[in-house]
PDB file of N, CA and C in Angstrom:
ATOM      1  N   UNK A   1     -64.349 -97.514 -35.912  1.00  0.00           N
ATOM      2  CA  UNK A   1     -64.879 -97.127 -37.202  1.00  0.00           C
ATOM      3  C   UNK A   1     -65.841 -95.953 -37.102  1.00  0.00           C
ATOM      4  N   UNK A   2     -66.453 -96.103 -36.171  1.00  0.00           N
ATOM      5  CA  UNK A   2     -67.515 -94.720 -35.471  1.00  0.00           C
ATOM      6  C   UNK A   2     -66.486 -93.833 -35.864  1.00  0.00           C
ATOM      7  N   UNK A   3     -65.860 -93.479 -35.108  1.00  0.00           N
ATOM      8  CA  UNK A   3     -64.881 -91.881 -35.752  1.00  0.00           C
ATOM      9  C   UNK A   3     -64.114 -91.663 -37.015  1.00  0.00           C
ATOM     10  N   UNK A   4     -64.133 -92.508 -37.574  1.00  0.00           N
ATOM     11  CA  UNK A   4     -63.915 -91.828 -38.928  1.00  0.00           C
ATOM     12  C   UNK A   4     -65.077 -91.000 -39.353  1.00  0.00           C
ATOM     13  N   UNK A   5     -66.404 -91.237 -39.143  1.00  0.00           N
ATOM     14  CA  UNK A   5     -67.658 -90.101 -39.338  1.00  0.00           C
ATOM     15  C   UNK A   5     -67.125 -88.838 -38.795  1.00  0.00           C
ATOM     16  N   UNK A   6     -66.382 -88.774 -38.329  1.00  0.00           N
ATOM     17  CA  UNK A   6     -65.881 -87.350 -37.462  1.00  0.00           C
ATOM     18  C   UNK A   6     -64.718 -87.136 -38.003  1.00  0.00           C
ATOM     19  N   UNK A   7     -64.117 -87.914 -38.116  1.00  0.00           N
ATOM     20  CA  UNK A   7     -62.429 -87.683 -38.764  1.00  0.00           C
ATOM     21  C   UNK A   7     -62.348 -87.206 -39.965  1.00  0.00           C
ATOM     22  N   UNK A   8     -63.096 -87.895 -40.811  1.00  0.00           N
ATOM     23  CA  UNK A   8     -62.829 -87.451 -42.440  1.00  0.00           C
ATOM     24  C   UNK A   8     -63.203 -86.039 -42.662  1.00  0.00           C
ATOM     25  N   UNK A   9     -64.614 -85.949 -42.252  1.00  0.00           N
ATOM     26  CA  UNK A   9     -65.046 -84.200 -42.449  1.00  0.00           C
ATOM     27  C   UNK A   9     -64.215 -83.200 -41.843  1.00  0.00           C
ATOM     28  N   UNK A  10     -63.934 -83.401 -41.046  1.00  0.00           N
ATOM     29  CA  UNK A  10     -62.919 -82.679 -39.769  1.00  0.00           C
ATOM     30  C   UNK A  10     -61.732 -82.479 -40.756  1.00  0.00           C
ATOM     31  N   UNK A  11     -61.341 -83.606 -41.363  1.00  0.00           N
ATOM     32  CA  UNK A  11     -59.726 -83.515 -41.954  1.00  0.00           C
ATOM     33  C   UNK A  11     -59.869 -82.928 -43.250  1.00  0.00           C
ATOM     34  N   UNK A  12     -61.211 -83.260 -44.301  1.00  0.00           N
ATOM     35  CA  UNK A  12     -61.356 -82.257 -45.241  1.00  0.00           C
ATOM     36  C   UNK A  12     -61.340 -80.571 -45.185  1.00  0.00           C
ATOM     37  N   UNK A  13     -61.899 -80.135 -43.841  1.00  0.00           N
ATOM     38  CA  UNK A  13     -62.538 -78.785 -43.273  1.00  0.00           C
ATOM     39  C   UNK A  13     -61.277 -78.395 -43.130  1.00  0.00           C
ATOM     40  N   UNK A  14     -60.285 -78.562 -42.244  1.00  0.00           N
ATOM     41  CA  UNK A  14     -58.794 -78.444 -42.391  1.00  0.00           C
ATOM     42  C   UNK A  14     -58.006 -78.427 -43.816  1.00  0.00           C
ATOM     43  N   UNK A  15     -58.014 -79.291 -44.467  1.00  0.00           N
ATOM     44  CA  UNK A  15     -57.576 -79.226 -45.578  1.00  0.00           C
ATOM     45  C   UNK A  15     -57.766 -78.151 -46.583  1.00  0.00           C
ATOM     46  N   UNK A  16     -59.068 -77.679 -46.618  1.00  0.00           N
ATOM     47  CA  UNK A  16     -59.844 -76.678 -46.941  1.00  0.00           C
ATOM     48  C   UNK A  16     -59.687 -75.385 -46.753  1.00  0.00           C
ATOM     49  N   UNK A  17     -59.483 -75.191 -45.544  1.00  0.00           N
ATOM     50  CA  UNK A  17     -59.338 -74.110 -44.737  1.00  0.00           C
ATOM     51  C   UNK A  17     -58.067 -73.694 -44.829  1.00  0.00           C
ATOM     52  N   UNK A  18     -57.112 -74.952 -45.167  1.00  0.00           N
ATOM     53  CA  UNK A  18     -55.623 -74.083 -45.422  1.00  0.00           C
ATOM     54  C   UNK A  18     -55.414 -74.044 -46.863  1.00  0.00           C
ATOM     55  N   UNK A  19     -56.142 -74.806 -48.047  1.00  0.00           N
ATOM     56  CA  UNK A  19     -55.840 -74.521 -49.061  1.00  0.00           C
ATOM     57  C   UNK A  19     -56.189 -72.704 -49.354  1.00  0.00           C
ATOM     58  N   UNK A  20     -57.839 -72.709 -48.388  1.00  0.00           N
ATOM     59  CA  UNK A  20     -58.238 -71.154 -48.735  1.00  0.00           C
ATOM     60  C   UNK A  20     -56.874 -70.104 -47.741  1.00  0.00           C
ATOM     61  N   UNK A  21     -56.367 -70.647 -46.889  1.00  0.00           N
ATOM     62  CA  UNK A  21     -55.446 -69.231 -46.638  1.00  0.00           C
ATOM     63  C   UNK A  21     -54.418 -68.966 -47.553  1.00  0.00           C
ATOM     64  N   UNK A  22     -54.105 -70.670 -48.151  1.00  0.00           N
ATOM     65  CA  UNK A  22     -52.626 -70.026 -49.161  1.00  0.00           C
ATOM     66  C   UNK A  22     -53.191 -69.601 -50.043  1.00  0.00           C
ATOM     67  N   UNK A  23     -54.392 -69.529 -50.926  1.00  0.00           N
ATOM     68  CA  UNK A  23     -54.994 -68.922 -51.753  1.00  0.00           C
ATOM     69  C   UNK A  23     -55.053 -67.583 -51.705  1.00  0.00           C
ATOM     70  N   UNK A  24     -55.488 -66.892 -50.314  1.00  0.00           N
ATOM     71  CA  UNK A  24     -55.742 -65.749 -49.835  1.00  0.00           C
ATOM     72  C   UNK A  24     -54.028 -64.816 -49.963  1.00  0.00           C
ATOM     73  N   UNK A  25     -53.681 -66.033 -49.548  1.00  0.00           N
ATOM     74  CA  UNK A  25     -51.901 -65.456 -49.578  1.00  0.00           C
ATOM     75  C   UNK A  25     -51.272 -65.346 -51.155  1.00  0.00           C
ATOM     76  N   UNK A  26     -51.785 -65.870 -51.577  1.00  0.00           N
ATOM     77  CA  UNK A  26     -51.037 -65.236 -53.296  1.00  0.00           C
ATOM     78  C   UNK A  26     -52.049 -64.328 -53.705  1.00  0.00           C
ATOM     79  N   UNK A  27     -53.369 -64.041 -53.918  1.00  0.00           N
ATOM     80  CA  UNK A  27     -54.099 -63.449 -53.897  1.00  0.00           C
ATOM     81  C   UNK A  27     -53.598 -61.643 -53.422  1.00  0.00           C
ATOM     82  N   UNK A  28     -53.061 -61.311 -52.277  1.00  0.00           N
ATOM     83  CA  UNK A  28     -52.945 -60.361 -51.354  1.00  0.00           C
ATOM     84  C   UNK A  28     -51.431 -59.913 -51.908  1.00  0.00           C
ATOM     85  N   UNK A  29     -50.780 -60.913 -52.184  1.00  0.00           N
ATOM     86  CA  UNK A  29     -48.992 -60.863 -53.013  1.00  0.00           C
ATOM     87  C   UNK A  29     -48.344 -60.931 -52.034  1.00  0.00           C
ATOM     88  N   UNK A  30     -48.292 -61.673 -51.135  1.00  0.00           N
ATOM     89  CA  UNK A  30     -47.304 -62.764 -49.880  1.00  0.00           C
ATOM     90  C   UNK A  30     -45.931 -62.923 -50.452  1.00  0.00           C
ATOM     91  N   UNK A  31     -46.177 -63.846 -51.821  1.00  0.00           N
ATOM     92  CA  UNK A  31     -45.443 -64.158 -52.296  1.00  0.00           C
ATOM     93  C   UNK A  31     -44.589 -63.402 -53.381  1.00  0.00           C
ATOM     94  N   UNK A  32     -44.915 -62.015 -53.603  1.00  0.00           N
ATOM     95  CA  UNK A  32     -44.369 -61.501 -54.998  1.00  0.00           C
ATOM     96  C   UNK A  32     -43.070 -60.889 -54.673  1.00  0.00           C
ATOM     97  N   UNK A  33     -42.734 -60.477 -53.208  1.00  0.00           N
ATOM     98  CA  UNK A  33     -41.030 -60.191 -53.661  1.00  0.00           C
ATOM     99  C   UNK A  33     -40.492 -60.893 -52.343  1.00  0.00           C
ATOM    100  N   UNK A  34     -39.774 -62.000 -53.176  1.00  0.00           N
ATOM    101  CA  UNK A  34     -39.010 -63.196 -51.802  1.00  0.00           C
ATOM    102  C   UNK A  34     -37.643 -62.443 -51.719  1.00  0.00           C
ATOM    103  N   UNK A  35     -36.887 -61.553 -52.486  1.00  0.00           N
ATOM    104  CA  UNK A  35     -35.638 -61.415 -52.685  1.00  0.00           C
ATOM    105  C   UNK A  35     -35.246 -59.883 -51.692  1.00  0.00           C
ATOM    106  N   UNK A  36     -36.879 -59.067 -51.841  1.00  0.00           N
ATOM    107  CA  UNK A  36     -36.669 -57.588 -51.227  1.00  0.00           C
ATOM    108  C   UNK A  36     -36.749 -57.349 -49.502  1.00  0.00           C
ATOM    109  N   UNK A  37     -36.615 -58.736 -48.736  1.00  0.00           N
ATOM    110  CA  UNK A  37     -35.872 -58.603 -47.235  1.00  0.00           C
ATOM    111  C   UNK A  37     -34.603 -59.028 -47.454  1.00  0.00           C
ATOM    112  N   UNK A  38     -34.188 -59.506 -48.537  1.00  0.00           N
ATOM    113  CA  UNK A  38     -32.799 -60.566 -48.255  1.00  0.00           C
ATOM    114  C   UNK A  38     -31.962 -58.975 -48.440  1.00  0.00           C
ATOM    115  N   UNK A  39     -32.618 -58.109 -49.474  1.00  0.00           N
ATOM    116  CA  UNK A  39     -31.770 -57.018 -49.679  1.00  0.00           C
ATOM    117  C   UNK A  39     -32.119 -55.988 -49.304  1.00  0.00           C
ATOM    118  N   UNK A  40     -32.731 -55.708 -48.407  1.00  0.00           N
ATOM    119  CA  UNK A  40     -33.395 -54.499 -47.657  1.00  0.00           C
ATOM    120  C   UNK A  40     -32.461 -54.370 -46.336  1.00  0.00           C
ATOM    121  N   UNK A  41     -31.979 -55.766 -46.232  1.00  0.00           N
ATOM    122  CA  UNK A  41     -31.125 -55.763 -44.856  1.00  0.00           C
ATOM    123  C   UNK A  41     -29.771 -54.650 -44.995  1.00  0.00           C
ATOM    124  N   UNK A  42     -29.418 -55.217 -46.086  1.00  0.00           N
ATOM    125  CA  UNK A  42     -27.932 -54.710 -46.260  1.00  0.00           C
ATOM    126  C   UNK A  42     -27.796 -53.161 -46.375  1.00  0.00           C
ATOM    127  N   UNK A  43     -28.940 -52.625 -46.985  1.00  0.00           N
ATOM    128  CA  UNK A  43     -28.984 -51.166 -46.998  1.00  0.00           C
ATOM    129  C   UNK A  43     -29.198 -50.624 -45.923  1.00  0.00           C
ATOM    130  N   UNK A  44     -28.680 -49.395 -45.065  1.00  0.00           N
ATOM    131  CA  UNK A  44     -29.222 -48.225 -44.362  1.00  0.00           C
ATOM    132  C   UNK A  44     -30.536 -47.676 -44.978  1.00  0.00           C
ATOM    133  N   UNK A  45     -31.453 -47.681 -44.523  1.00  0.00           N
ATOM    134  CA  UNK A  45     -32.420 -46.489 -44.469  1.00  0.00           C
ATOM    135  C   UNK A  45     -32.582 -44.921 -44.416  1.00  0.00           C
ATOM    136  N   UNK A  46     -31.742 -44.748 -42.939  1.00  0.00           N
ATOM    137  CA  UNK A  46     -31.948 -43.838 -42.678  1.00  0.00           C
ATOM    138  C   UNK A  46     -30.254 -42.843 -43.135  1.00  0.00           C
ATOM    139  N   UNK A  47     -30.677 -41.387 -43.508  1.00  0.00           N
ATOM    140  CA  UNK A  47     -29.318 -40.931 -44.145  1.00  0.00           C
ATOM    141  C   UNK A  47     -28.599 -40.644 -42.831  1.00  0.00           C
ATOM    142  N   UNK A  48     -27.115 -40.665 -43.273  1.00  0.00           N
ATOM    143  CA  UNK A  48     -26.268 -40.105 -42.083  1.00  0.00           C
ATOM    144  C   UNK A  48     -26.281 -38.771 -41.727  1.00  0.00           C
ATOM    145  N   UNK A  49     -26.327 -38.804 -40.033  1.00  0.00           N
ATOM    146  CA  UNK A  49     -27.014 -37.544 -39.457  1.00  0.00           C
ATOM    147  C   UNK A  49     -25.371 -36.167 -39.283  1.00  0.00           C
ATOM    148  N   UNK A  50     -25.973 -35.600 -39.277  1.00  0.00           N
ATOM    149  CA  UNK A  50     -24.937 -33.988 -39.155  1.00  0.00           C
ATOM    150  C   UNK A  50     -24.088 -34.183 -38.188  1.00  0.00           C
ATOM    151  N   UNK A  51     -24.266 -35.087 -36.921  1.00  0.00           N
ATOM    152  CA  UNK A  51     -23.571 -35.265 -35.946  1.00  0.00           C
ATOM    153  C   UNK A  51     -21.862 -35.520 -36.193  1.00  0.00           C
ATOM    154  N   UNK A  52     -21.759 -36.175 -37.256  1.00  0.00           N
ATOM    155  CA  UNK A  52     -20.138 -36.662 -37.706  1.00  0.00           C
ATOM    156  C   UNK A  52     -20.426 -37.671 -38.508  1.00  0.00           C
ATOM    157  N   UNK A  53     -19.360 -37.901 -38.984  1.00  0.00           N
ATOM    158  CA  UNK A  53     -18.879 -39.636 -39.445  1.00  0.00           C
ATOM    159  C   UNK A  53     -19.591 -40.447 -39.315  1.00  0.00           C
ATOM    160  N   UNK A  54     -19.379 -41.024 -38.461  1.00  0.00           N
ATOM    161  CA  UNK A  54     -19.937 -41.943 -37.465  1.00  0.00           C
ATOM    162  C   UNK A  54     -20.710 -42.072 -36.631  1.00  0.00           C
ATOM    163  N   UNK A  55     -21.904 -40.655 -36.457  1.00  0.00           N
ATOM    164  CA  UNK A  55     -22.853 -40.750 -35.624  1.00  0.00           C
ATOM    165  C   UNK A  55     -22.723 -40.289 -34.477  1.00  0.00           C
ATOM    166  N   UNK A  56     -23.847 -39.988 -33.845  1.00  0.00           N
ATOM    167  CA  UNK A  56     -23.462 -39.515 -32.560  1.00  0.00           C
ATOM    168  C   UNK A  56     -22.729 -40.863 -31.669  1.00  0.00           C
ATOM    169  N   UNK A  57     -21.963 -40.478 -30.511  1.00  0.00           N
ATOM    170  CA  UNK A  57     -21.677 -41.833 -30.087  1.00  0.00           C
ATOM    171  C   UNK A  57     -22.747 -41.720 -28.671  1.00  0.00           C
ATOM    172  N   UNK A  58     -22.826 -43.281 -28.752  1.00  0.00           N
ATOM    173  CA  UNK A  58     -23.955 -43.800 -27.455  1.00  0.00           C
ATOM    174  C   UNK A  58     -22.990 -44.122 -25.990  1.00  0.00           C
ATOM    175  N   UNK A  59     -21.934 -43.795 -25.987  1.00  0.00           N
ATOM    176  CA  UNK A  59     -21.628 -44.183 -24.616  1.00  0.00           C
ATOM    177  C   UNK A  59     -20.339 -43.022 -24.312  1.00  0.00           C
ATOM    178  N   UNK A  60     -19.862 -43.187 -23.094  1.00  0.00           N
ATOM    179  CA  UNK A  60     -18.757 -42.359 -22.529  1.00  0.00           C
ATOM    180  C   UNK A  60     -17.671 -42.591 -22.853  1.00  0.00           C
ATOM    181  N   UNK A  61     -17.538 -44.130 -23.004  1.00  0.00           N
ATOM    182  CA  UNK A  61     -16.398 -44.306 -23.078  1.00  0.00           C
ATOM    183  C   UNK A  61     -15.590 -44.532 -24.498  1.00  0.00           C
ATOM    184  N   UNK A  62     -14.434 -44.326 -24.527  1.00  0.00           N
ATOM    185  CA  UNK A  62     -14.000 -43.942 -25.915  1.00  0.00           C
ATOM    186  C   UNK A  62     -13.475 -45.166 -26.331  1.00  0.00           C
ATOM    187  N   UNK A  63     -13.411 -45.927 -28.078  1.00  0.00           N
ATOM    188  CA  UNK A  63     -13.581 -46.668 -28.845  1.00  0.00           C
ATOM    189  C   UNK A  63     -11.939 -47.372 -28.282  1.00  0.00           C
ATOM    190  N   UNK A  64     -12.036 -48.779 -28.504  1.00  0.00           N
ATOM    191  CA  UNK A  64     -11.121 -49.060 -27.881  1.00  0.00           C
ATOM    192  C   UNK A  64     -11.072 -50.712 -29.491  1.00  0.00           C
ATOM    193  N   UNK A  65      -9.389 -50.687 -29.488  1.00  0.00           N
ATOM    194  CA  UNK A  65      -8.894 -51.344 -30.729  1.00  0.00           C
ATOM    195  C   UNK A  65      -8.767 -52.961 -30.143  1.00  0.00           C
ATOM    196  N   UNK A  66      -8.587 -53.883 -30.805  1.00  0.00           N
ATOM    197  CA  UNK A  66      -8.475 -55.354 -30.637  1.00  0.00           C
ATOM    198  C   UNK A  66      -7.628 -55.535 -29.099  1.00  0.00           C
ATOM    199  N   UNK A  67      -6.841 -55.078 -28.810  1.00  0.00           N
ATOM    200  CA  UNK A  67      -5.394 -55.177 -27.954  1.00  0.00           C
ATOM    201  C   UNK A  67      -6.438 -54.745 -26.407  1.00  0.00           C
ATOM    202  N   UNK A  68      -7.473 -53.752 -26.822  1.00  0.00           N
ATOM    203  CA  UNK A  68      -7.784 -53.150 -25.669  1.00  0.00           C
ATOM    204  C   UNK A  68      -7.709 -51.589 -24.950  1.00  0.00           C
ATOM    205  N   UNK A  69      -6.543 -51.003 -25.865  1.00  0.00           N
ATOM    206  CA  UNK A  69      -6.095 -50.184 -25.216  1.00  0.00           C
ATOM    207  C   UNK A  69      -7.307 -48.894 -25.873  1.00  0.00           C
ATOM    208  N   UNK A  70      -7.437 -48.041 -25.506  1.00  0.00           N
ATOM    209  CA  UNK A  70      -7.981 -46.497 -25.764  1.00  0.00           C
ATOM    210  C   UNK A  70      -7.439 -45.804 -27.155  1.00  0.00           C
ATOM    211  N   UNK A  71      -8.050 -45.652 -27.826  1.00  0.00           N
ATOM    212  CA  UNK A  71      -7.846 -44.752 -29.390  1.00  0.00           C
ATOM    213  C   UNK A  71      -7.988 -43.000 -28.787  1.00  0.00           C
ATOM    214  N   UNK A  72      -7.116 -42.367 -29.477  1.00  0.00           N
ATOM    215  CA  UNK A  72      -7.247 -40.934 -29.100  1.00  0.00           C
ATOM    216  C   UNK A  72      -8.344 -40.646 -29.870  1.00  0.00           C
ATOM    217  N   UNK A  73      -9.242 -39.542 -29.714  1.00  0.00           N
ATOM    218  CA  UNK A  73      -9.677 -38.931 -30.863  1.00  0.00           C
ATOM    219  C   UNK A  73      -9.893 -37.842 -31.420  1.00  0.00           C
TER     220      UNK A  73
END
């Protein structure tokens, strides 16, 4: 029974302490656009570069189709 003198204040101070961060968090606007990562993903950012089509390519070796074999290009 001794530690509940310690427990209860302890568990209010906690309680407290996270009601004030979610407070802080709507406050700051945490919460005001839930929808603008779901759709930020799908877009490119950055515009397509002068290099071609498709970008510069990152490797040597040339694009190769389901089967395996080498695409001309």
């Amino acid at each position: 029974m001794e530690a509940l003198v310690f427990l209860i204040p302890a568990a209010l101070f906690l309680g407290l302490l996270g009601l004030g961060a979610f407070l802080w968090s709507l406050r700051t606007g945490q919460y005001d656009d839930l929808d603008g990562a779901a759709h930020r993903i799908l877009f490119d950012d950055d515009p397509p570069s002068a290099a071609g089509k498709d970008g510069p390519r990152s490797s040597a070796a040339p694009p190769q189709d389901s089967a395996g074999s080498t695409k001309p290009r």
